[in-house]
Protein backbone atom coordinates (compact mmCIF):
# COMPACT_ATOMS: atom_id res chain seq x y z
CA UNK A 1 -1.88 36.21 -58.78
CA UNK A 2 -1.85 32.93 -60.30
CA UNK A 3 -2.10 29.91 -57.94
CA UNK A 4 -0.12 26.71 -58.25
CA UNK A 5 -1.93 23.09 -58.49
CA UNK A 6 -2.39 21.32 -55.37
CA UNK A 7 0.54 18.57 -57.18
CA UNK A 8 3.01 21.36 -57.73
CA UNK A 9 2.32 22.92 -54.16
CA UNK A 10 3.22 19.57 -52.70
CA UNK A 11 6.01 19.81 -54.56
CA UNK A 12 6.97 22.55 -53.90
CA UNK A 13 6.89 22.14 -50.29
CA UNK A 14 9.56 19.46 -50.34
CA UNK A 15 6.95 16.63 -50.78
CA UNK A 16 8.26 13.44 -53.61
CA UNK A 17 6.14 13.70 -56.46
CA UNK A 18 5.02 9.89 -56.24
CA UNK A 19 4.00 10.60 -52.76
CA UNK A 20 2.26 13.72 -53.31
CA UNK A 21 0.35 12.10 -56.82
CA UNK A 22 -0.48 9.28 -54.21
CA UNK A 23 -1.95 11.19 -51.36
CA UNK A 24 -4.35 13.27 -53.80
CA UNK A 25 -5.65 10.53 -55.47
CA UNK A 26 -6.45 8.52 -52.33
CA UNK A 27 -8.05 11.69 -50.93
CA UNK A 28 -9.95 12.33 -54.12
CA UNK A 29 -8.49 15.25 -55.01
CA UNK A 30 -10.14 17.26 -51.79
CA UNK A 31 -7.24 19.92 -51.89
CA UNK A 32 -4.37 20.38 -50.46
CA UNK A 33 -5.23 20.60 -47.08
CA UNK A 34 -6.66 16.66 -47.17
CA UNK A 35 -3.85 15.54 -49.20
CA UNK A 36 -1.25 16.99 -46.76
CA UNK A 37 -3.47 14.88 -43.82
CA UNK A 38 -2.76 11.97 -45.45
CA UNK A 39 0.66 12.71 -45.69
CA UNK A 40 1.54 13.53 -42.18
CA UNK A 41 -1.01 10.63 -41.07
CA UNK A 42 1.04 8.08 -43.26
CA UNK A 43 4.33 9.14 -43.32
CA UNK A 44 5.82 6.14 -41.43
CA UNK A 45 4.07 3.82 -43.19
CA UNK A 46 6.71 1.20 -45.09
CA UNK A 47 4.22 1.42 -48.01
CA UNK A 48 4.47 5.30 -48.38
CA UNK A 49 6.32 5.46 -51.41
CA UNK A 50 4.57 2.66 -53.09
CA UNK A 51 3.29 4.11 -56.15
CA UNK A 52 -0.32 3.95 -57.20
CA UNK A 53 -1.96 2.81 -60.00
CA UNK A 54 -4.36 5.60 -61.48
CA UNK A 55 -7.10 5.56 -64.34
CA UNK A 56 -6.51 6.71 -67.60
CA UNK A 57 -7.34 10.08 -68.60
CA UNK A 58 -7.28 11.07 -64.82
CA UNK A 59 -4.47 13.95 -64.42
CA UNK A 60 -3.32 14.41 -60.45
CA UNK A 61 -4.04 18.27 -59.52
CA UNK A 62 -6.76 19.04 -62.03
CA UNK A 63 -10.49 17.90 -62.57
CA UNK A 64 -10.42 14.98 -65.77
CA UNK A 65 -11.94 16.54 -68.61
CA UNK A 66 -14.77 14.59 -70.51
CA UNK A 67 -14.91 14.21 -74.36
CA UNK A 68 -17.18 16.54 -75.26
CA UNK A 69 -14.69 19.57 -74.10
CA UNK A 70 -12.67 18.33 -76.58
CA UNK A 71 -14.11 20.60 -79.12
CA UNK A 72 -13.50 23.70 -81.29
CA UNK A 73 -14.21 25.64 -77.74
CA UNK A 74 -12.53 23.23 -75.41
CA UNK A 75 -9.42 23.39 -78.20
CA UNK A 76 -9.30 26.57 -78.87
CA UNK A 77 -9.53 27.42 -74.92
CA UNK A 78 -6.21 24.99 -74.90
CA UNK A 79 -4.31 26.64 -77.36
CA UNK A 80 -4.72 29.80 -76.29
CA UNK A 81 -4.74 29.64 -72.63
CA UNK A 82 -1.48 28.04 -71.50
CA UNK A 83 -0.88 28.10 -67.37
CA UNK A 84 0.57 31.73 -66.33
CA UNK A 85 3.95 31.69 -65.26
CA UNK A 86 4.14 32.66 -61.17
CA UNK A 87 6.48 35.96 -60.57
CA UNK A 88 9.47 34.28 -58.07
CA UNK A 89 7.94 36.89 -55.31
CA UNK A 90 4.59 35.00 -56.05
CA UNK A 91 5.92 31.79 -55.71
CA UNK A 92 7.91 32.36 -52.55
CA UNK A 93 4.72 33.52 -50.87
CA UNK A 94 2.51 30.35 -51.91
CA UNK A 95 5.15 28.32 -50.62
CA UNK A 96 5.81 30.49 -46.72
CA UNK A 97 1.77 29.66 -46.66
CA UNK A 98 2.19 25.93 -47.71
CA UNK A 99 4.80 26.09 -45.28
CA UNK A 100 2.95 27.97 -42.60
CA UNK A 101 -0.24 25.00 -43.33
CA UNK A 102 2.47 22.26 -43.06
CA UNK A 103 3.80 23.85 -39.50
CA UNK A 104 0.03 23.74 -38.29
CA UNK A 105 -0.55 20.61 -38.89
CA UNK A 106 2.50 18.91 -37.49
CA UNK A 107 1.80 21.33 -34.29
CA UNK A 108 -1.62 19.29 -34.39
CA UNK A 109 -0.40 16.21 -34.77
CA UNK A 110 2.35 16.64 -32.06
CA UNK A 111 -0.48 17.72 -29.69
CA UNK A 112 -2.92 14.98 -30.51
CA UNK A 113 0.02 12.10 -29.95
CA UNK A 114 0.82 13.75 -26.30
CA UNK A 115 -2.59 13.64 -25.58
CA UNK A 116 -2.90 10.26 -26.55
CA UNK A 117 0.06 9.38 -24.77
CA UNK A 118 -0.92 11.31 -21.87
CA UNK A 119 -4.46 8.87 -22.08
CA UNK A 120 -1.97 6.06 -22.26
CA UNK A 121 -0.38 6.40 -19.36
CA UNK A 122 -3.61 7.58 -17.14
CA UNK A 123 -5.06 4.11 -18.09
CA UNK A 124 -1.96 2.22 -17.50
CA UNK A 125 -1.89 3.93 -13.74
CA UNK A 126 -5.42 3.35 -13.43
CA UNK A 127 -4.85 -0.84 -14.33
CA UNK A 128 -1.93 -0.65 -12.16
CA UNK A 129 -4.00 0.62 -9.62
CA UNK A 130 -6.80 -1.83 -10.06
CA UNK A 131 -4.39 -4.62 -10.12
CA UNK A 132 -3.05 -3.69 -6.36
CA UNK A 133 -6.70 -3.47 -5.05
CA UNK A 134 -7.51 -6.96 -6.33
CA UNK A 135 -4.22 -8.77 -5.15
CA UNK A 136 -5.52 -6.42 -1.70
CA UNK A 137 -8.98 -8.02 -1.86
CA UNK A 138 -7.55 -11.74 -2.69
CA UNK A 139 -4.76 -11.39 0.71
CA UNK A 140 -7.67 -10.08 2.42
CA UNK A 141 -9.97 -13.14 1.76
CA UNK A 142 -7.12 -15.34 2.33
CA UNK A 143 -6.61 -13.92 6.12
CA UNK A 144 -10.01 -14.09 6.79
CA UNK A 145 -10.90 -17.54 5.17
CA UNK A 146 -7.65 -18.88 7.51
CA UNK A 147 -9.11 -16.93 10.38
CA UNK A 148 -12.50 -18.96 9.70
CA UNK A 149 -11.02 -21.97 9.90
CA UNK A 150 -8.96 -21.85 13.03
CA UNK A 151 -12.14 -20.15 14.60
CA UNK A 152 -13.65 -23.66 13.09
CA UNK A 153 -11.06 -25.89 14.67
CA UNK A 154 -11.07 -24.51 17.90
CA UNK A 155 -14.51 -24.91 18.01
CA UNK A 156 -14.75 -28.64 17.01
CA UNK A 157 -11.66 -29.06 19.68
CA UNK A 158 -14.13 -27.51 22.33
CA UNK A 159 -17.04 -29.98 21.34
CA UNK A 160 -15.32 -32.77 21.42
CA UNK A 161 -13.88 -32.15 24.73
CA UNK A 162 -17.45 -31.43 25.82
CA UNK A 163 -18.60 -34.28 24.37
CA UNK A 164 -15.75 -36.25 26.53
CA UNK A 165 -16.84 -34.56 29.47
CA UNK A 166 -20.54 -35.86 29.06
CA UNK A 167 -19.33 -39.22 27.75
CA UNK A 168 -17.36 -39.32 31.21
CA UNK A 169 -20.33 -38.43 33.27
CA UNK A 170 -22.30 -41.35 32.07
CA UNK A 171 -20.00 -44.03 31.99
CA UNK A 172 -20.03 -42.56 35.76
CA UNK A 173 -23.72 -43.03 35.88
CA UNK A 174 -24.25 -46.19 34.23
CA UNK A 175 -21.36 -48.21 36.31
CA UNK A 176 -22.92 -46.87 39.41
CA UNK A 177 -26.10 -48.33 38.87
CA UNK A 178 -24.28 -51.90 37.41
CA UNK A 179 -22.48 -52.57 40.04
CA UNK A 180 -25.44 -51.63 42.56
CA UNK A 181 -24.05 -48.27 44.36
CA UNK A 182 -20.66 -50.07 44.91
CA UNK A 183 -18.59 -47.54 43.72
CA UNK A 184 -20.40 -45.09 46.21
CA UNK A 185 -19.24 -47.40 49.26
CA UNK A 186 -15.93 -47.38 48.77
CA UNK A 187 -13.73 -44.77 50.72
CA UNK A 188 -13.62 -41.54 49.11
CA UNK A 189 -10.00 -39.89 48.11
CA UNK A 190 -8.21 -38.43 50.79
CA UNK A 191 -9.07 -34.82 50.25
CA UNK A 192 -5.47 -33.78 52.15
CA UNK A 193 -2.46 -33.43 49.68
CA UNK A 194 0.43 -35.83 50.56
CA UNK A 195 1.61 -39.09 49.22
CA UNK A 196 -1.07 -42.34 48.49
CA UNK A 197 0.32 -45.44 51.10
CA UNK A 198 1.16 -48.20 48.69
CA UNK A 199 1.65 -46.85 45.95
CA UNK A 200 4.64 -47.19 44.48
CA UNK A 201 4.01 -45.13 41.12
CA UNK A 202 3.66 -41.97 43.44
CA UNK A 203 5.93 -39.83 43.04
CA UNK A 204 7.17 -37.49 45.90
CA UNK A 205 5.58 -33.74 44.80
CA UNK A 206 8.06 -31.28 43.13
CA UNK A 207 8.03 -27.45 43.10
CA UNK A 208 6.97 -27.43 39.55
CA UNK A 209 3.36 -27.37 38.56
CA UNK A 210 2.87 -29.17 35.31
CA UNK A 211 -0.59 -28.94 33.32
CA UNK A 212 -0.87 -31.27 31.50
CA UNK A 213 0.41 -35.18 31.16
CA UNK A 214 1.38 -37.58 27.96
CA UNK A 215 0.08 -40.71 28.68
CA UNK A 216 0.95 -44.31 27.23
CA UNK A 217 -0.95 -46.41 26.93
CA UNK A 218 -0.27 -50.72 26.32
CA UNK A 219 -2.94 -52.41 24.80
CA UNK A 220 -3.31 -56.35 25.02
CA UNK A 221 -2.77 -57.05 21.50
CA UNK A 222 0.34 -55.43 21.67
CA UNK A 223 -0.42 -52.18 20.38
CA UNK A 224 -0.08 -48.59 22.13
CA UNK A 225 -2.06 -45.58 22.51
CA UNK A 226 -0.32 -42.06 23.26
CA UNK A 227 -2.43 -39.10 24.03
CA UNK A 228 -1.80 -35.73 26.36
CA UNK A 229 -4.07 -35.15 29.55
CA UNK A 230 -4.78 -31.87 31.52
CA UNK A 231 -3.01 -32.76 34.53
CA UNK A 232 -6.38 -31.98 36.76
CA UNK A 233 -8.01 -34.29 33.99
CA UNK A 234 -9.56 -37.88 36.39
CA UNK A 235 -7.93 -41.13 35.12
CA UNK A 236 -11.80 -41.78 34.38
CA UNK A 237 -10.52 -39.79 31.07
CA UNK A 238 -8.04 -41.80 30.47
CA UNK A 239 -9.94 -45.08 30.69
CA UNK A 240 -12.86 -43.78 28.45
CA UNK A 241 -10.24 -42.69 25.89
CA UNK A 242 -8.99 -46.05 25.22
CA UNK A 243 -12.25 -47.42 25.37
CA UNK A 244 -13.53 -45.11 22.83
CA UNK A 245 -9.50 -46.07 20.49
CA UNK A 246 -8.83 -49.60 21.02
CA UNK A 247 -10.17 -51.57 18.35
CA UNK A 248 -13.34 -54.02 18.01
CA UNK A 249 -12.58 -57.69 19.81
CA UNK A 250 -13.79 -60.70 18.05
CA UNK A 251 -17.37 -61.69 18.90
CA UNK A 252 -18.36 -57.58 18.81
CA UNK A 253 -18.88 -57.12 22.44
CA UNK A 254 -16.46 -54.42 24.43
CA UNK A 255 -15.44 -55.58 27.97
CA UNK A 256 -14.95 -52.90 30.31
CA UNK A 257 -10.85 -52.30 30.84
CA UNK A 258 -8.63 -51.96 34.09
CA UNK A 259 -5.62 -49.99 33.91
CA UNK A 260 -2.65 -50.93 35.31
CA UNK A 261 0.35 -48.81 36.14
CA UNK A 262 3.53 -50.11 34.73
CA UNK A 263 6.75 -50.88 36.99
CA UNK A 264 5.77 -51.04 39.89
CA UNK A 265 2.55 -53.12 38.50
CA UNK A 266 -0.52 -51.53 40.51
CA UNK A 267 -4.08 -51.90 39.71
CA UNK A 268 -5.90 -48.62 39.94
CA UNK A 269 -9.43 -48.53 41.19
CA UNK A 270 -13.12 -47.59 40.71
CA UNK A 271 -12.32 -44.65 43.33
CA UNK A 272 -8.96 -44.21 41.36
CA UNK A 273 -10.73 -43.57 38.27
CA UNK A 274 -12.43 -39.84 39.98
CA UNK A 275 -9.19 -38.94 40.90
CA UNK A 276 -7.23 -36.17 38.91
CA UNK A 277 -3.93 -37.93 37.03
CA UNK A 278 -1.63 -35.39 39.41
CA UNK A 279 -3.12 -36.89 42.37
CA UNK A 280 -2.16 -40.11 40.99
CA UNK A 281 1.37 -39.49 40.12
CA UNK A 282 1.13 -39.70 36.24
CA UNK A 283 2.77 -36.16 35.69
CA UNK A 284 3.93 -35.05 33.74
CA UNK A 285 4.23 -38.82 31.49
CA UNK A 286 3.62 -42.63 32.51
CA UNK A 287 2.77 -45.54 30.78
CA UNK A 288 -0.28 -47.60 31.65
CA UNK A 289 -1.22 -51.18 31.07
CA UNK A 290 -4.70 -52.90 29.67
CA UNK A 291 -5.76 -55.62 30.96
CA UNK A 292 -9.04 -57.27 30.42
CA UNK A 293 -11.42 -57.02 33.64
CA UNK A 294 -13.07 -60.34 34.58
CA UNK A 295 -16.27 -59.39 35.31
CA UNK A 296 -17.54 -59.90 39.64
């Protein structure tokens, strides 16, 4: 049975010549099999049906003939041998196996682009996936870095207050031995609750416990100072705050202050100063007075 050319197969297959002439020549004439690759690979390209320039003497389908079989041989060969004629039986049989081949290969090519798309998608769920784990790990840093830092704040609160407490304790010390054990000779606070004798600011106890007191604070150049006491806190607090806020007096030395309750005007004493501000009526607010202290 004679076979067709790998052009006419095309073809014959429903393939446009130019695109058929194209695909063999840019698959070198490999058959019909690589030509129809090309032509399922390419067959959305916009250039497709571009045609393309071929060599002279080079006929699509058949192997180029050189000039020396262009003899008495190669002539006579020519003459007498045209191409047979295919029976229609013979023809419809190549072309149910071109058909058949063309069916494969679409089958293949179907198969490969769901697995590809298949890959496609398993990549874009595994970036999706990747993409929630870091935003995870960034919300996760962020928590604990803002954990970090309260932890951080807290502590520095808790030093200074130490440092307070120590700064208290010898401003204690230190005015006990200037003023020669004075402090230790006056009468110690009544240790029995009840209201202070002369003292105006007192105020008469209430059933509510407060813990802690805003105090305000006048300085003499006019200015104020506003901080919040633990109510159990000694007014010694109080007077070592300001010292440690009110600004530098001209001539760089730091007289000590006396504090002075506002209306009624009362000045509080060196015992005063151990005694807790709810002891001395300054809860839950007052405001308090500076006044230089002449020195004995």
């Amino acid at each position: 049975m004679a076979e067709l050319t790998a052009l006419e197969s095309l073809i014959e297959m429903g393939f446009p010549r130019g695109r058929a002439e194209k695909a063999l020549a840019l698959t070198g004439n490999q058959g019909i099999e690589a030509a129809m690759d090309w032509l399922m690979e390419h067959e959305d390209d916009p250039d497709v049906d571009e045609p393309l320039a071929t060599p002279l003497g080079h006929v699509l389908g058949r192997e180029p003939t050189s000039p020396e079989q262009g003899g008495p041989e190669g002539t006579g060969s020519a003459a007498g041998g045209g191409k047979p004629i295919l029976s229609e039986e013979e023809r419809q049989e190549q072309t149910k196996r071109m058909l058949e081949l063309v069916a494969q290969k679409q089958r293949e090519r179907e198969e490969r682009e769901e697995r590809e798309a298949l890959e496609r998608e398993r990549q874009r769920r595994k970036q999706g996936q990747e993409l929630s784990a870091a935003r995870q790990r960034l919300q996760e840093d962020e928590m604990r870095r803002a954990a970090e830092e309260r932890r951080r704040e807290k502590a520095e609160e808790l030093a200074a207050r130490q440092r307070v407490r120590e700064k208290i304790e010898r401003d204690k010390a230190e005015r006990a031995k200037k003023y020669g054990g004075s402090v230790g000779s006056r009468p110690s606070p009544p240790t029995e609750p009840g209201p202070v004798p002369s003292s105006p600011s007192q105020e008469p106890p209430t059933k509510r416990e407060y813990d802690q007191c805003r105090i305000q604070v006048r300085l003499p150049d006019g200015t104020s100072l506003t901080q919040t006491f633990r109510a159990r806190e000694q007014l010694a607090a109080v007077r070592l705050y300001v010292e440690l806020h009110r600004g530098e007096e001209p001539g760089g030395g730091q007289d000590p202050v006396q504090l002075l309750s506002g209306f009624p005007r009362r000045a509080f004493s060196e015992a005063d100063m151990e005694r807790p501000l709810q002891e001395l009526g300054l809860v839950p607010s007052a405001v308090l007075i500076v006044a230089k202290k002449c020195p004995s």
